[in-house]
C-alpha atoms as a PDB file:
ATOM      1  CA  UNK A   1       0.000   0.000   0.000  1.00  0.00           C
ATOM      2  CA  UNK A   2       2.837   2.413   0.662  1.00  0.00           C
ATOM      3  CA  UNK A   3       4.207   2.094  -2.554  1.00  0.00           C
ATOM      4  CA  UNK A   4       1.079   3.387  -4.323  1.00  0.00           C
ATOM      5  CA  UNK A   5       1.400   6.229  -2.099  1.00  0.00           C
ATOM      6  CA  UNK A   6       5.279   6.990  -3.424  1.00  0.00           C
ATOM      7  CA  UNK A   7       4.207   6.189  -7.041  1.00  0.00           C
ATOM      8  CA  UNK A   8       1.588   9.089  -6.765  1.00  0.00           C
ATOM      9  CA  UNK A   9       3.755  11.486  -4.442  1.00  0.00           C
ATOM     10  CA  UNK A  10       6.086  10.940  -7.137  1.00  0.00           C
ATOM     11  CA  UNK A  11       3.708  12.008 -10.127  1.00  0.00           C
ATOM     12  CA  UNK A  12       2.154  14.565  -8.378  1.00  0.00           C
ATOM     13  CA  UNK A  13       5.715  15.912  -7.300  1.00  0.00           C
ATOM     14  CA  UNK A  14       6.909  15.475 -11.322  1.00  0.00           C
ATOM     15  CA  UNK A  15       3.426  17.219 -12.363  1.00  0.00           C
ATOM     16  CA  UNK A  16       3.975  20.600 -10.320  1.00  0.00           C
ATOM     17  CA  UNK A  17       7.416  20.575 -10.613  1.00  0.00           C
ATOM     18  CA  UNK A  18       6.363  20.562 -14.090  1.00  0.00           C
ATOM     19  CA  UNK A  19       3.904  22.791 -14.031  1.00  0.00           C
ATOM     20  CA  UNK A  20       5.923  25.712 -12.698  1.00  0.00           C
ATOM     21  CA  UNK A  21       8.968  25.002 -15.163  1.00  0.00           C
ATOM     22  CA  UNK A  22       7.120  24.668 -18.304  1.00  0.00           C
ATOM     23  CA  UNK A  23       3.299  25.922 -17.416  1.00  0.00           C
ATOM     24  CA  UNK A  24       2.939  25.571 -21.566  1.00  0.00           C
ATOM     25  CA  UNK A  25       4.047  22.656 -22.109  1.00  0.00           C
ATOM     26  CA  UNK A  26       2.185  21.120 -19.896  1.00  0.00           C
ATOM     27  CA  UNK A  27      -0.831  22.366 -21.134  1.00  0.00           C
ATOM     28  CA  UNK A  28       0.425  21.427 -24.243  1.00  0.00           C
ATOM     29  CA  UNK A  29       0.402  17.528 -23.623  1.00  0.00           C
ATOM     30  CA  UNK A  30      -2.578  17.942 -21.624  1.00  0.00           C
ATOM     31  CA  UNK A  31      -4.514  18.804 -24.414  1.00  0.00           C
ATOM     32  CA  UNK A  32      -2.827  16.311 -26.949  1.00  0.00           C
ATOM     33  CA  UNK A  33      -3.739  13.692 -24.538  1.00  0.00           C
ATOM     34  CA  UNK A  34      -7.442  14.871 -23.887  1.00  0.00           C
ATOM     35  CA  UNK A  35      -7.327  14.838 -28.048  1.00  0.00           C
ATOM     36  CA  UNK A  36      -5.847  11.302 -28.290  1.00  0.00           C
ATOM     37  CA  UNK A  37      -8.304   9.724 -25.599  1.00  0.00           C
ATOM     38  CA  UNK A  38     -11.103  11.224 -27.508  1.00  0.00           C
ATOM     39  CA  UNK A  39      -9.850   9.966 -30.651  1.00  0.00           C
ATOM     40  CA  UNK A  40      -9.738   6.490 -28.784  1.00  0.00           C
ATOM     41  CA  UNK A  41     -13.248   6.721 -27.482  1.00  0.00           C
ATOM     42  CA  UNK A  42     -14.889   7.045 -30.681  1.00  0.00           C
ATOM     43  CA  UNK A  43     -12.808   4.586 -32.851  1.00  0.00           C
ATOM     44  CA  UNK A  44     -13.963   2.323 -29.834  1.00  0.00           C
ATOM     45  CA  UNK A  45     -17.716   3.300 -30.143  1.00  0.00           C
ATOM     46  CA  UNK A  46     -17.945   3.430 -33.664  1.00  0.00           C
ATOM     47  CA  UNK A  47     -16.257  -0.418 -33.504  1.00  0.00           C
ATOM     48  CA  UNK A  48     -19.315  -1.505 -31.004  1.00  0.00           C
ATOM     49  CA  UNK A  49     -21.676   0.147 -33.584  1.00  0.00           C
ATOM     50  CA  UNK A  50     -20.221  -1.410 -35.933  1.00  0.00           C
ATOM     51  CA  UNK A  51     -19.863  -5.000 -34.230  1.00  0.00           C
ATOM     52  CA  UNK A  52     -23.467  -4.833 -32.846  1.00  0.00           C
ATOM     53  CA  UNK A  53     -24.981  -4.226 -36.665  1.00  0.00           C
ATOM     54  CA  UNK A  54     -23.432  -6.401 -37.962  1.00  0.00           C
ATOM     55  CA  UNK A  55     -24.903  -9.327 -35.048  1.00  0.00           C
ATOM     56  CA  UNK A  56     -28.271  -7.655 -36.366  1.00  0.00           C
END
């Protein structure tokens, strides 16, 4: 259990140290990554869509 808690004292240390070095880039991957899980999501919907039609 305590090394769940480092892991994430860890990232949240990386993520503000990040934060205040390169506030830009940050928000820079943030949004690439919001854009790629989107991306994700509907390939993945359109693929159940897709998957149930077919069954029908």
């Amino acid at each position: 259990m305590s090394a769940k808690k480092a892991l994430l004292a860890v990232v949240v240390v990386f993520l503000g140290f990040w934060m205040f070095t390169d506030p830009s880039g940050l928000a820079e991957a943030a949004t690439s990554g919001a854009g790629q899980t989107w991306s994700l999501a509907e390939q993945l919907f359109r693929a159940v869509i897709r998957f149930f039609g077919a069954l029908v």
